[in-house]
N, C-alpha and C. Protein backbone atom coordinates (compact mmCIF):
# COMPACT_ATOMS: atom_id res chain seq x y z
N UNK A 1 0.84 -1.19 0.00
CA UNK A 1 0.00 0.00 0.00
C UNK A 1 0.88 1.25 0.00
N UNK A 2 0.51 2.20 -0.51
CA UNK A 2 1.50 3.35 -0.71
C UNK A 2 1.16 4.36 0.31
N UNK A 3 2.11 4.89 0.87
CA UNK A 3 2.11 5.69 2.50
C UNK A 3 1.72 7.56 1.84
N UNK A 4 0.51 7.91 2.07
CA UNK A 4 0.40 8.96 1.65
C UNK A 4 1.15 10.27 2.33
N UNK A 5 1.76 9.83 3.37
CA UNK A 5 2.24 10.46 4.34
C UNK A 5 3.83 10.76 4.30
N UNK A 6 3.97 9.76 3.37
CA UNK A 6 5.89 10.04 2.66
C UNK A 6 6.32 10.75 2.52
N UNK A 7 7.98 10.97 3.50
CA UNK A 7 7.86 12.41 2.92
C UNK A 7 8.22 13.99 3.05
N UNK A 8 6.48 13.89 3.83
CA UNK A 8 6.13 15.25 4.04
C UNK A 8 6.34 16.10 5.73
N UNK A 9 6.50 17.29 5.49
CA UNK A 9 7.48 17.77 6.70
C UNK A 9 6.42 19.29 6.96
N UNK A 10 6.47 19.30 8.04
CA UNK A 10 6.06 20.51 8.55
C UNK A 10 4.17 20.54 7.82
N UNK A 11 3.80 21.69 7.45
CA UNK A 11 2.40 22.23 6.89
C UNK A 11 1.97 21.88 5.31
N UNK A 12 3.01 21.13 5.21
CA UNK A 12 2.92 20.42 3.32
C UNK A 12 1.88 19.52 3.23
N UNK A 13 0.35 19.79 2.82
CA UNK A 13 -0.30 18.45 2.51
C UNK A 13 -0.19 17.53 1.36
N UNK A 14 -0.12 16.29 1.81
CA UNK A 14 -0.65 15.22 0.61
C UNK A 14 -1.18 15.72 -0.42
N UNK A 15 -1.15 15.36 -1.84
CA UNK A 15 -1.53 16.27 -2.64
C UNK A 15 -2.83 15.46 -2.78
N UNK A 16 -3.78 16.29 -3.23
CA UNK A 16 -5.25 16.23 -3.14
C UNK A 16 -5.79 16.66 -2.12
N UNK A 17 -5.24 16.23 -0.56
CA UNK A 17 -6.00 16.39 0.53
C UNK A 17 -6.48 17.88 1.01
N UNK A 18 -7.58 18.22 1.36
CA UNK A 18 -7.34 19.50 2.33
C UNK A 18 -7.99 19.24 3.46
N UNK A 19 -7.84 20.60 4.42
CA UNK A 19 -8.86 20.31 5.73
C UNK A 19 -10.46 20.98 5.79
N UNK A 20 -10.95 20.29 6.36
CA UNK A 20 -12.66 20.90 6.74
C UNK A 20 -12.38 21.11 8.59
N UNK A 21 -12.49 22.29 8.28
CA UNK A 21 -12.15 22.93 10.32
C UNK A 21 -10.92 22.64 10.39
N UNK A 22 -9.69 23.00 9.48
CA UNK A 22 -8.33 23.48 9.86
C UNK A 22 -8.04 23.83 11.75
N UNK A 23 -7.21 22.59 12.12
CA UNK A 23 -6.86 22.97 13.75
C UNK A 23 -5.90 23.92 13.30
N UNK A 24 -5.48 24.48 14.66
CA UNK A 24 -4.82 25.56 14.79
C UNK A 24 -3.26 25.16 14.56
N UNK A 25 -3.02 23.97 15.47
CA UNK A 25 -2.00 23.41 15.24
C UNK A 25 -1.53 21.84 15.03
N UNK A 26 -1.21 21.70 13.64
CA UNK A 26 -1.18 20.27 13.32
C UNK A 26 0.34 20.44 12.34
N UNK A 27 1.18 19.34 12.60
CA UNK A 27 2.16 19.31 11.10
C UNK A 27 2.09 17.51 11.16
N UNK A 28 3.29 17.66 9.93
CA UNK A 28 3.73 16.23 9.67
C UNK A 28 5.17 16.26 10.40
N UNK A 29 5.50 14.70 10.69
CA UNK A 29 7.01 14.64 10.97
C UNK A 29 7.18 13.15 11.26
N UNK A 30 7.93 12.94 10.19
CA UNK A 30 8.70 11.38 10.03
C UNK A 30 7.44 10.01 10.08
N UNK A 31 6.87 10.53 9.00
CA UNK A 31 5.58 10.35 7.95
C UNK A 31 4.48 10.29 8.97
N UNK A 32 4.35 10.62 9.90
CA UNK A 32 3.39 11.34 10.73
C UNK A 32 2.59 12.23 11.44
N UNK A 33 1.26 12.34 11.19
CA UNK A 33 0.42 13.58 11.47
C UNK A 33 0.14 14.15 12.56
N UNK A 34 0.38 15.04 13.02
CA UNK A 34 0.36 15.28 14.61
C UNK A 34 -0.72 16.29 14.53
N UNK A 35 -1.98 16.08 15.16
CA UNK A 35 -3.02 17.12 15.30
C UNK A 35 -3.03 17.32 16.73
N UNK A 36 -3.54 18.69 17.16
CA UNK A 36 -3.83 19.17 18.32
C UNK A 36 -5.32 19.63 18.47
N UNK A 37 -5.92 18.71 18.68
CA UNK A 37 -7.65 19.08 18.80
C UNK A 37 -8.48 20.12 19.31
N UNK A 38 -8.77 20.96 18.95
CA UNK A 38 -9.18 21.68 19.54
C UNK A 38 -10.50 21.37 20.44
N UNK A 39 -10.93 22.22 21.64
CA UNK A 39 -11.90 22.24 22.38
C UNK A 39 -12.93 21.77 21.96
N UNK A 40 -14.14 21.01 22.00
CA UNK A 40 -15.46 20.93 22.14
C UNK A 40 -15.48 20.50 20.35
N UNK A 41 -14.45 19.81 19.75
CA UNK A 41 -14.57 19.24 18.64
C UNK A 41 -15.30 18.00 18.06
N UNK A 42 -16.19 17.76 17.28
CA UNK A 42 -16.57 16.20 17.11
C UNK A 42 -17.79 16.51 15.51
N UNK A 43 -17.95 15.00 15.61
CA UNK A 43 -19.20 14.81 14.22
C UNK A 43 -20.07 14.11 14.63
N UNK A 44 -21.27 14.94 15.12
CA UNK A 44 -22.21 14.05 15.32
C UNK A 44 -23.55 14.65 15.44
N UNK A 45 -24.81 13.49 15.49
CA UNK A 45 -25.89 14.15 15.21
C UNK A 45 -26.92 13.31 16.08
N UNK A 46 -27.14 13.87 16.96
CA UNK A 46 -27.56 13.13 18.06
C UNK A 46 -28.75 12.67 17.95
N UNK A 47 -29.88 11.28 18.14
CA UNK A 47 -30.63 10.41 17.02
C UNK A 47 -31.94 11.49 18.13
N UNK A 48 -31.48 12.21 19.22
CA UNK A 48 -33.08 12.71 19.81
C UNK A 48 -33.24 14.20 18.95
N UNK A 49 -31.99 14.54 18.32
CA UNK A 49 -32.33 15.99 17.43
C UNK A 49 -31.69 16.92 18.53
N UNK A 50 -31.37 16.53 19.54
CA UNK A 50 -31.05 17.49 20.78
C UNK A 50 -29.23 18.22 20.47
N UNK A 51 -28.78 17.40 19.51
CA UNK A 51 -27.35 18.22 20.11
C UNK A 51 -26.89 18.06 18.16
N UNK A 52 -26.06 19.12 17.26
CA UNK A 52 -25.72 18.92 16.42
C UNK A 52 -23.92 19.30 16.51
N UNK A 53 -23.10 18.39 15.76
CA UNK A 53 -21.62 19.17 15.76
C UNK A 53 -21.33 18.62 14.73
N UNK A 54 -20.44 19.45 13.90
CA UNK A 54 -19.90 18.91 12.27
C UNK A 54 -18.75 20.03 12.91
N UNK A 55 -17.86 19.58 13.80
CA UNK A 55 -16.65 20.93 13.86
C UNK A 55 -15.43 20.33 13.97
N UNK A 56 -15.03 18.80 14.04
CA UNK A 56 -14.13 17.95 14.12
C UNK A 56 -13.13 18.29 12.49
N UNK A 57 -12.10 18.00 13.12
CA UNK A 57 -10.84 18.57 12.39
C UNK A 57 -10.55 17.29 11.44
N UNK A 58 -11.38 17.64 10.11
CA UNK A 58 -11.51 16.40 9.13
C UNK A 58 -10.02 16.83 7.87
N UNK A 59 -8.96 15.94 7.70
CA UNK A 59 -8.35 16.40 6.61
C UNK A 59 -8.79 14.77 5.53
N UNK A 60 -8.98 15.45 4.42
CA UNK A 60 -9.64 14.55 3.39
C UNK A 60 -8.97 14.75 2.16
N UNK A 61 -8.74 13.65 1.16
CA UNK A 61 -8.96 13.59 -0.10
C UNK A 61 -10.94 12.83 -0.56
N UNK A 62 -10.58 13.54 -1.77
CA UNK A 62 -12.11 12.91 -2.57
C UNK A 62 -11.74 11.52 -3.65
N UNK A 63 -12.74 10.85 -3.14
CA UNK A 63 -11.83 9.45 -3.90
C UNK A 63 -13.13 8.43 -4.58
N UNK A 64 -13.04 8.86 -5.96
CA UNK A 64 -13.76 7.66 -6.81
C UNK A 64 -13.48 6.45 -6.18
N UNK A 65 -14.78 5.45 -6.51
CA UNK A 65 -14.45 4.04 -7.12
C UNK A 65 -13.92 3.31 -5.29
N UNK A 66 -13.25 2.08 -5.82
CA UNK A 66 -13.24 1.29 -4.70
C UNK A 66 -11.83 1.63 -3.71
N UNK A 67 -11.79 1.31 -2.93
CA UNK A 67 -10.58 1.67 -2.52
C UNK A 67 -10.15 0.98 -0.34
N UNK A 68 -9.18 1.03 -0.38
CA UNK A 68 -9.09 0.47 1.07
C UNK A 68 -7.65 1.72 1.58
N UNK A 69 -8.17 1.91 3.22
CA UNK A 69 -7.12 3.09 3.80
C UNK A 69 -7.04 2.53 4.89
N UNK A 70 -5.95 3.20 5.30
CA UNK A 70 -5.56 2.33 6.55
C UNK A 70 -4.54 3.61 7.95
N UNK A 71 -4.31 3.12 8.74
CA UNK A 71 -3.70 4.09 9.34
C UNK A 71 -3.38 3.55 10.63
N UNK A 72 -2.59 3.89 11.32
CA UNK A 72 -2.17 3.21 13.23
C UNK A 72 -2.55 5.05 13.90
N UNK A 73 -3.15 4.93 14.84
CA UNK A 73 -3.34 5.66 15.87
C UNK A 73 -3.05 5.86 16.81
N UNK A 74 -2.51 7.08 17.67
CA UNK A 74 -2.77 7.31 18.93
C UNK A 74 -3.34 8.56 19.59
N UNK A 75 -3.66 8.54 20.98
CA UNK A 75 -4.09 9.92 21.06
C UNK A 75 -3.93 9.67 22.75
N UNK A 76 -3.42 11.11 23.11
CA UNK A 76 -3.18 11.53 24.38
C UNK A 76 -4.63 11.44 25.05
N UNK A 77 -5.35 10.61 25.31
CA UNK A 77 -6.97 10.91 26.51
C UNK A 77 -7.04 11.66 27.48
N UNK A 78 -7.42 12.32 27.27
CA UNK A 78 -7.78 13.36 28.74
C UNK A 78 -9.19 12.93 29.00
N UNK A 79 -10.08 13.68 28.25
CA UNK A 79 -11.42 13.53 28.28
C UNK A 79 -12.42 12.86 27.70
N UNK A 80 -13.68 12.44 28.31
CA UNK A 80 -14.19 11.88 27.86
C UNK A 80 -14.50 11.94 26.17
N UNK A 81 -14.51 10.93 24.77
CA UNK A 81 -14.57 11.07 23.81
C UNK A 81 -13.64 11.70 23.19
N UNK A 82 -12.17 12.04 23.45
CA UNK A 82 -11.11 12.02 23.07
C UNK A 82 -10.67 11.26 21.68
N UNK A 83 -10.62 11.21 20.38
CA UNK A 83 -10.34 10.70 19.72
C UNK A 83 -9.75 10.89 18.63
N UNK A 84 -9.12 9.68 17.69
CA UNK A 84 -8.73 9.93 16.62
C UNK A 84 -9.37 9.10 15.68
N UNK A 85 -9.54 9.58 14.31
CA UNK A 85 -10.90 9.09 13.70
C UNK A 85 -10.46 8.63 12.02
N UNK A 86 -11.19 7.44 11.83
CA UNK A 86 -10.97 7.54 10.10
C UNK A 86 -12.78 7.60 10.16
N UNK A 87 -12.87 8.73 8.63
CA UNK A 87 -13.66 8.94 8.70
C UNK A 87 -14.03 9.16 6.99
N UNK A 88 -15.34 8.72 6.12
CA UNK A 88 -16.05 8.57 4.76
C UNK A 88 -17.34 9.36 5.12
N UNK A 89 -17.10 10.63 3.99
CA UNK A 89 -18.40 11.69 3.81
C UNK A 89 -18.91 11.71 2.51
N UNK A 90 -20.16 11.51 2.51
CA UNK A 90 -21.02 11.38 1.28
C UNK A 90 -20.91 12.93 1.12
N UNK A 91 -21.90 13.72 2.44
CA UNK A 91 -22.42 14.93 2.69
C UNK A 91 -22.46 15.29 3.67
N UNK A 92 -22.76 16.71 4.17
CA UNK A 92 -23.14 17.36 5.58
C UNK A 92 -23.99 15.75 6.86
N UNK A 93 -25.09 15.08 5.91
CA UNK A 93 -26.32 14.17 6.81
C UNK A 93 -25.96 12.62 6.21
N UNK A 94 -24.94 12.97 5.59
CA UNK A 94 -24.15 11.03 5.28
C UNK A 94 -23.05 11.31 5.25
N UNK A 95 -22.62 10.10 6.51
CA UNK A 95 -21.32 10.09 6.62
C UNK A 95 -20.60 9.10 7.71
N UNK A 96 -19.81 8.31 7.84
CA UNK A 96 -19.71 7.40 9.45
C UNK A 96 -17.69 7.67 9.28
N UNK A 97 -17.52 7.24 10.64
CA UNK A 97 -16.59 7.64 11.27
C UNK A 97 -16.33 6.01 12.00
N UNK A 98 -15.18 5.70 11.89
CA UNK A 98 -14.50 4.62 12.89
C UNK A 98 -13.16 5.22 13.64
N UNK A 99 -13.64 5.24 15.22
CA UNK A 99 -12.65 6.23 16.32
C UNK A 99 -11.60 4.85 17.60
N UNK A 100 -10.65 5.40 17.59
CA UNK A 100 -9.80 4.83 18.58
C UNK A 100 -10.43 6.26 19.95
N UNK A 101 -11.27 5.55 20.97
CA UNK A 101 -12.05 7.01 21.57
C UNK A 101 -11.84 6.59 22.79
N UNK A 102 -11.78 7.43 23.91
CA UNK A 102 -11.74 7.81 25.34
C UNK A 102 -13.24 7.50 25.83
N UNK A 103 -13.47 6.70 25.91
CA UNK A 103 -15.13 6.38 26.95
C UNK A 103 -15.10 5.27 27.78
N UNK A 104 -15.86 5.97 28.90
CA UNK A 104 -15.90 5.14 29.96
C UNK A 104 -14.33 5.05 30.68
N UNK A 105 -13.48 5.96 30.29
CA UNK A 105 -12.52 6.03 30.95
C UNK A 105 -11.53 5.08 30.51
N UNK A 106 -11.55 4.72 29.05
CA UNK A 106 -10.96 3.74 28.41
C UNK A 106 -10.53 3.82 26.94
N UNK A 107 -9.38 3.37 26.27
CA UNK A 107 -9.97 3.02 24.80
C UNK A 107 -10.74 2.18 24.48
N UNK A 108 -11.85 3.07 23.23
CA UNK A 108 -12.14 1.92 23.24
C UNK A 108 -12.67 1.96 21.53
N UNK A 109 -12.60 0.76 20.45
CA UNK A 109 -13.44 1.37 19.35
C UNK A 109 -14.87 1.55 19.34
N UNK A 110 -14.98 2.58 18.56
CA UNK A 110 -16.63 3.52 18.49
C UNK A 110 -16.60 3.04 17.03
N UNK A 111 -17.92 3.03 16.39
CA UNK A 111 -18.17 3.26 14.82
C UNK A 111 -19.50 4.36 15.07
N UNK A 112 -19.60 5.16 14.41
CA UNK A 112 -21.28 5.87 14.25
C UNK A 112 -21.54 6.12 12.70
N UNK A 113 -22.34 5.75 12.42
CA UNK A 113 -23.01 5.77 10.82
C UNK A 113 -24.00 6.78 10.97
N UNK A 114 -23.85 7.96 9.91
CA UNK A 114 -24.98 8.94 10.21
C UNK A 114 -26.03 9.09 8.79
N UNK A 115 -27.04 9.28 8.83
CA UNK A 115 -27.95 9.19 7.61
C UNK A 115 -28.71 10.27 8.22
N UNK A 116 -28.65 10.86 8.64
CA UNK A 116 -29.58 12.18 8.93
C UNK A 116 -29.48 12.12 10.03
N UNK A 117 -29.58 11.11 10.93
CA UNK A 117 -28.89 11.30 12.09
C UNK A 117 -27.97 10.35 12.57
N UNK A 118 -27.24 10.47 13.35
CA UNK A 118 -26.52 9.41 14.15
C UNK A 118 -26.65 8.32 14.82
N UNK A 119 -26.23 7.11 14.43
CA UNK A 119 -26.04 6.17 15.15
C UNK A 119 -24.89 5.86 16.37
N UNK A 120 -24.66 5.35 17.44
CA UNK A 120 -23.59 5.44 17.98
C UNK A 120 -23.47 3.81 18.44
N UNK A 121 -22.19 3.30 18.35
CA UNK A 121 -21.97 2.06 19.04
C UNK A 121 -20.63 1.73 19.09
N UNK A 122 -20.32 1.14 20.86
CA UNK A 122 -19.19 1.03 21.61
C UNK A 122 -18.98 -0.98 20.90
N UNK A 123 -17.80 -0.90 20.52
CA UNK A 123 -17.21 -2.09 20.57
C UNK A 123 -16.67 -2.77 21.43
N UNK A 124 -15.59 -2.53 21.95
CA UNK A 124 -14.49 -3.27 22.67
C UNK A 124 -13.20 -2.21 23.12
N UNK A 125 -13.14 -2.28 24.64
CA UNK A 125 -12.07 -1.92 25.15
C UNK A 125 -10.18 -2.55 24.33
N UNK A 126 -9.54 -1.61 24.26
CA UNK A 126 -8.05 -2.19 23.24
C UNK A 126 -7.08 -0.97 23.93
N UNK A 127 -5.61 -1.53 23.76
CA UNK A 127 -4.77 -1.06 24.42
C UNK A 127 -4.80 0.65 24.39
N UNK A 128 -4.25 0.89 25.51
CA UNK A 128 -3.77 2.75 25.63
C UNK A 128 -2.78 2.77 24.65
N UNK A 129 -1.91 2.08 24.27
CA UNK A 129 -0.32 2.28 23.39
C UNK A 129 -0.66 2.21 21.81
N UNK A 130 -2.44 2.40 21.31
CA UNK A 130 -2.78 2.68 20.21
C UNK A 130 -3.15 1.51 19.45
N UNK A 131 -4.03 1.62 18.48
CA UNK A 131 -4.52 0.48 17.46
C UNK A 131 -3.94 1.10 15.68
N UNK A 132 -4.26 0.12 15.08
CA UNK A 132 -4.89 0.23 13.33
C UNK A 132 -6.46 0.44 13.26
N UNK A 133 -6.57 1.16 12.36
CA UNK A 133 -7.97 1.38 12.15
C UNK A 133 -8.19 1.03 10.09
N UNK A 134 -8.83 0.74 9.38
CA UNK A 134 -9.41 0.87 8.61
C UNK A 134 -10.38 0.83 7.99
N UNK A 135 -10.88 1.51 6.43
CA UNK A 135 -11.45 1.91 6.05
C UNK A 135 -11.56 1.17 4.48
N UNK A 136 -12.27 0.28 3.71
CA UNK A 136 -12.37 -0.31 2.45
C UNK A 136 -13.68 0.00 1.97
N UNK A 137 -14.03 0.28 0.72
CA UNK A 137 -14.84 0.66 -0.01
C UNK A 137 -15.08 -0.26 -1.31
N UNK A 138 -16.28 -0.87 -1.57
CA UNK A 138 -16.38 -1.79 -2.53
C UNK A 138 -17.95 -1.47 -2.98
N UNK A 139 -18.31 -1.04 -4.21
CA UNK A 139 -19.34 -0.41 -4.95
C UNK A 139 -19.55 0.49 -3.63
N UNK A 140 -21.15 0.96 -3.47
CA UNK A 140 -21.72 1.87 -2.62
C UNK A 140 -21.55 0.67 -1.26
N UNK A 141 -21.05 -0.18 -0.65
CA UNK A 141 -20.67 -0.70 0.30
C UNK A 141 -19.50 -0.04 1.06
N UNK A 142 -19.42 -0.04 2.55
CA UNK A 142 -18.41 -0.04 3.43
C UNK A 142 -18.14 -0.56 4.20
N UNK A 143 -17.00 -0.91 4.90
CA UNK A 143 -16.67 -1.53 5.98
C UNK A 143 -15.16 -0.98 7.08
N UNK A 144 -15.47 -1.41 7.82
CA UNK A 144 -14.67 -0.87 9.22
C UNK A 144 -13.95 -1.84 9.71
N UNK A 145 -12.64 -1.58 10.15
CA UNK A 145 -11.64 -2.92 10.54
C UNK A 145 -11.00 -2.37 11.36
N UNK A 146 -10.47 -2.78 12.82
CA UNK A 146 -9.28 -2.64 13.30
C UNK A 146 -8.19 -3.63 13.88
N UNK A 147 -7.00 -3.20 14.22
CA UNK A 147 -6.49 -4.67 14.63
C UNK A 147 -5.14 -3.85 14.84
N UNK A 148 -4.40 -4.92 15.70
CA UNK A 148 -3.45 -4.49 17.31
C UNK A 148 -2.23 -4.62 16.11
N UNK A 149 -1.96 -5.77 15.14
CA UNK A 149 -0.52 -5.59 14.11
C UNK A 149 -0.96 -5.43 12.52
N UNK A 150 -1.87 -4.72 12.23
CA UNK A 150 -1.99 -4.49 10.85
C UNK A 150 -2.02 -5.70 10.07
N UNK A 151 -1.78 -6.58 10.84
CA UNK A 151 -1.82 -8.17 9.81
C UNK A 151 -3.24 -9.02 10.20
N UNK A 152 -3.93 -9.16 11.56
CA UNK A 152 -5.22 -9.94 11.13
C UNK A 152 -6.06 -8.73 12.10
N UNK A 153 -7.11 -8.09 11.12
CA UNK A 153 -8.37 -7.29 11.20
C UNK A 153 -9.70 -8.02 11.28
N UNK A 154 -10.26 -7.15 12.23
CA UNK A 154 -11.59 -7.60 12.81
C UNK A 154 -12.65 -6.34 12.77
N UNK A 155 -13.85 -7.19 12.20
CA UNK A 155 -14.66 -6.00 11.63
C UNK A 155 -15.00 -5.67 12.46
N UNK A 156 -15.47 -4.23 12.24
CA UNK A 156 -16.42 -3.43 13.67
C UNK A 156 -18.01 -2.88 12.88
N UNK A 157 -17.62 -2.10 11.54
CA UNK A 157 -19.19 -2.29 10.84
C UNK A 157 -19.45 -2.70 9.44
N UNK A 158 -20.37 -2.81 8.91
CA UNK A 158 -20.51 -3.41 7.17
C UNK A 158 -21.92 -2.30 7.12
N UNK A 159 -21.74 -1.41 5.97
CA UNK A 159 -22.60 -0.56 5.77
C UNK A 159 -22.41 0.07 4.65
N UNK A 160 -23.60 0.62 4.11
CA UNK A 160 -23.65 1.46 2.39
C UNK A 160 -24.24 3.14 3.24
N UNK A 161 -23.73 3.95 2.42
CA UNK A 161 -24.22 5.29 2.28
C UNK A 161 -24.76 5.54 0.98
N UNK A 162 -25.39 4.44 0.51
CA UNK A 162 -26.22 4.42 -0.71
C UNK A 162 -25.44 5.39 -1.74
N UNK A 163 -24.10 5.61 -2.14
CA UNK A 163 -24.15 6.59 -3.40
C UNK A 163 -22.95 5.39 -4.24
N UNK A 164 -23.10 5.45 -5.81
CA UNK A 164 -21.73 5.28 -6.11
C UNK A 164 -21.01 6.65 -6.83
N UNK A 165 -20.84 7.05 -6.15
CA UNK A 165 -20.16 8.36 -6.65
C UNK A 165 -18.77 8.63 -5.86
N UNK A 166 -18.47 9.82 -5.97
CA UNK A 166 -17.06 9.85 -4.89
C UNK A 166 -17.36 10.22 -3.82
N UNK A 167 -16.51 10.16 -2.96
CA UNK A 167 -16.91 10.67 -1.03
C UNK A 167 -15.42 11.06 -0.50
N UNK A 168 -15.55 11.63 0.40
CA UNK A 168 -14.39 12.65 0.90
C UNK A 168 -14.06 11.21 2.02
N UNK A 169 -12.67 11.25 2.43
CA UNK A 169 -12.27 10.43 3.31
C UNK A 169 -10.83 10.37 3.32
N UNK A 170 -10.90 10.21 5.04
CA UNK A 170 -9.61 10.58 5.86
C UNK A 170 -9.63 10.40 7.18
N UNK A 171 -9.04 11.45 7.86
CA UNK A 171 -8.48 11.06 9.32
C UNK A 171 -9.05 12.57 9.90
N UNK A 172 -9.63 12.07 10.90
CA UNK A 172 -10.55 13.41 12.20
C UNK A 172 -10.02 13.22 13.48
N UNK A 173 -9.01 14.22 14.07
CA UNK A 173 -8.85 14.60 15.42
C UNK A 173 -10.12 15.14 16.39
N UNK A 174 -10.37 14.67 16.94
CA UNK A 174 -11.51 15.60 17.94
C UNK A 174 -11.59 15.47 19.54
N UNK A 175 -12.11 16.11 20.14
CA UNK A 175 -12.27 16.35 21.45
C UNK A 175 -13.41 17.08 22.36
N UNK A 176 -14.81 15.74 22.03
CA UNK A 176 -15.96 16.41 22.15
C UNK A 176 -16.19 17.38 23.62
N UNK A 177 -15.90 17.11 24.52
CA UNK A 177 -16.17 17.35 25.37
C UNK A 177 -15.49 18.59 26.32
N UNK A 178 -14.01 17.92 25.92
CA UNK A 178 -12.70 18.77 26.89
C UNK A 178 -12.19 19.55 26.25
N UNK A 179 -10.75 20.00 26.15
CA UNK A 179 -10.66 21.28 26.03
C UNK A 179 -9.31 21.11 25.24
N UNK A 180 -9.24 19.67 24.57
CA UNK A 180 -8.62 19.26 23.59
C UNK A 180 -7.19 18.25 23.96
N UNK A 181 -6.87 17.53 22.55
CA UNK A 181 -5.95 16.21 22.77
C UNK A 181 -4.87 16.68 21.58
N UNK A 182 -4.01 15.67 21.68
CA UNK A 182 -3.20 15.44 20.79
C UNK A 182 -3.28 13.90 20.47
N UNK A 183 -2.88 14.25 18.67
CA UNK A 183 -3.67 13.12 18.42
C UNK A 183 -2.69 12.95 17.27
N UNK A 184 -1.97 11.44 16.57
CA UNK A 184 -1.13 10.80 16.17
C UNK A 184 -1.20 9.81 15.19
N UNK A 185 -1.32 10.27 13.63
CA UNK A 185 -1.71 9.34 12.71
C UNK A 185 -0.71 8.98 12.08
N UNK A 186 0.23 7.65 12.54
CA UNK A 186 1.49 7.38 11.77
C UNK A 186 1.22 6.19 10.23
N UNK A 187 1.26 7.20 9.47
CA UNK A 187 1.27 7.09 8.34
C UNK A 187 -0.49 7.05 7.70
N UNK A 188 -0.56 7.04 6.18
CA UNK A 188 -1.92 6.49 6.05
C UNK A 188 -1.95 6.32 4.45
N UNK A 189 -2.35 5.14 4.51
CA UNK A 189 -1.79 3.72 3.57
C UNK A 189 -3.28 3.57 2.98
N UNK A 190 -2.56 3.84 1.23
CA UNK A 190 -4.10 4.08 0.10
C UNK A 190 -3.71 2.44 -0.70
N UNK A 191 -4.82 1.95 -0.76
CA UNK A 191 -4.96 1.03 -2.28
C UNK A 191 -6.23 1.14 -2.75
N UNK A 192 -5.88 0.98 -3.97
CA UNK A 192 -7.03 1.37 -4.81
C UNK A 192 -8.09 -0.45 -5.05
N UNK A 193 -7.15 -1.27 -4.19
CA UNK A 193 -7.89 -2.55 -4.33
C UNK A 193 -8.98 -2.32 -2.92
N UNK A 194 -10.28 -2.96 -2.92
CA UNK A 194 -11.44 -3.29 -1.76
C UNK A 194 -10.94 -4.49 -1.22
N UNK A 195 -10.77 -4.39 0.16
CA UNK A 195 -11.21 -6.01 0.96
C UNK A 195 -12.79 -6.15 0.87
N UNK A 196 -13.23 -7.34 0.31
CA UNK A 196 -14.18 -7.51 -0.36
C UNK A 196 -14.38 -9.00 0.62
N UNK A 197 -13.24 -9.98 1.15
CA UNK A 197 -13.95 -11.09 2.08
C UNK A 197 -13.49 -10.09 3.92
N UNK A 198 -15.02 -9.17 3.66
CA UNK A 198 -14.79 -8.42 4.83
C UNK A 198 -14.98 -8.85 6.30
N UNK A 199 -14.81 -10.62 6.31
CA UNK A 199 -15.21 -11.31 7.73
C UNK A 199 -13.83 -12.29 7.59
N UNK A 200 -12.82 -11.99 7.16
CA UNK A 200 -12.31 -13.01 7.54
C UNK A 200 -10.96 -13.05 7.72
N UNK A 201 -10.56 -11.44 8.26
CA UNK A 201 -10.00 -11.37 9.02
C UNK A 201 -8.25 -10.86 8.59
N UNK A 202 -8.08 -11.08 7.55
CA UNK A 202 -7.08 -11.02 6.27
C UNK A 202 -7.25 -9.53 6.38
């Protein structure tokens, strides 16, 4: 898989990528993304209508067709929902997010699928010293993977945002609650091939 992150030094983005809610302070260094989250950051749409946020520090390319991304995480937890995020946007009201997140006083993986509104669901507690997270795309299908050595992945969701068209997707620092994290995306690894036997762990 080719490291989109090669490379690049200081405020230089990946070419294609830009940000949606530019943090204040983020660079690259020794093919890694260092974001600093700002306060009261996140994406979500709460399913009672009661709370809306689209302010999470999304940097994206737009990407036809099928494709699989990948990335290792970490993030300093302070506060509750602390996270670092791969994240696929149709639009503003489609869009889901798979987070290495601070809840319950833990890591732990989150997935939320949003269609107008949000879904939210806690997986499994996984180490403080960081996970893999990914992201594969096969027609208007998606799926969610993480795993402790990048070599055997375990799904967390299987889901369509109904379009085949292109969708923005990447990596989201956020910090819903507190008053912000630092947050650690070493490297992030494009193929243009889909994991397509998405249960089995490969």
């Amino acid at each position: 898989m080719e490291n989109l992150f090669s490379a690049l030094k200081g405020k230089k983005l990946p070419a294609g990528f830009q940000w949606l809610n530019e943090p204040q302070e983020w660079t690259f260094t020794d093919e890694e993304l260092v974001v600093q989250a700002e306060a009261q950051t996140d994406y979500f749409k709460d399913p009672a209508g009661t709370a809306v946020k689209d302010s999470g520090h999304f940097l994206y390319q737009v990407q036809e067709g099928d494709f699989t991304l990948m990335t290792k995480v970490e993030v300093d937890m302070i506060d509750d929902y602390d996270a670092a995020v791969m994240m696929v946007m149709l639009d503003d009201d489609n869009w889901a997010k798979l987070c290495y997140e601070f809840t319950y006083k833990k890591p732990m993986i989150v997935s939320v699928v949003t269609r107008g509104l949000s879904d939210d669901c806690n997986s499994l507690v996984v180490p403080e010293s960081g996970i893999y997270l990914r992201v594969t795309r096969f027609d208007d299908c998606f799926a969610f993977h993480y795993s402790y050595d990048a070599k055997w992945w375990e799904m967390v969701r299987y889901f369509t945002l109904d379009t085949h068209g292109p969708v923005k997707v990447g990596v989201v620092a956020q910090s819903p609650t507190g008053d912000g994290c630092e947050v650690r995306f070493k490297g992030l690894h494009f193929s243009p091939t889909p994991i397509r036997d998405i249960r089995s762990g490969k």
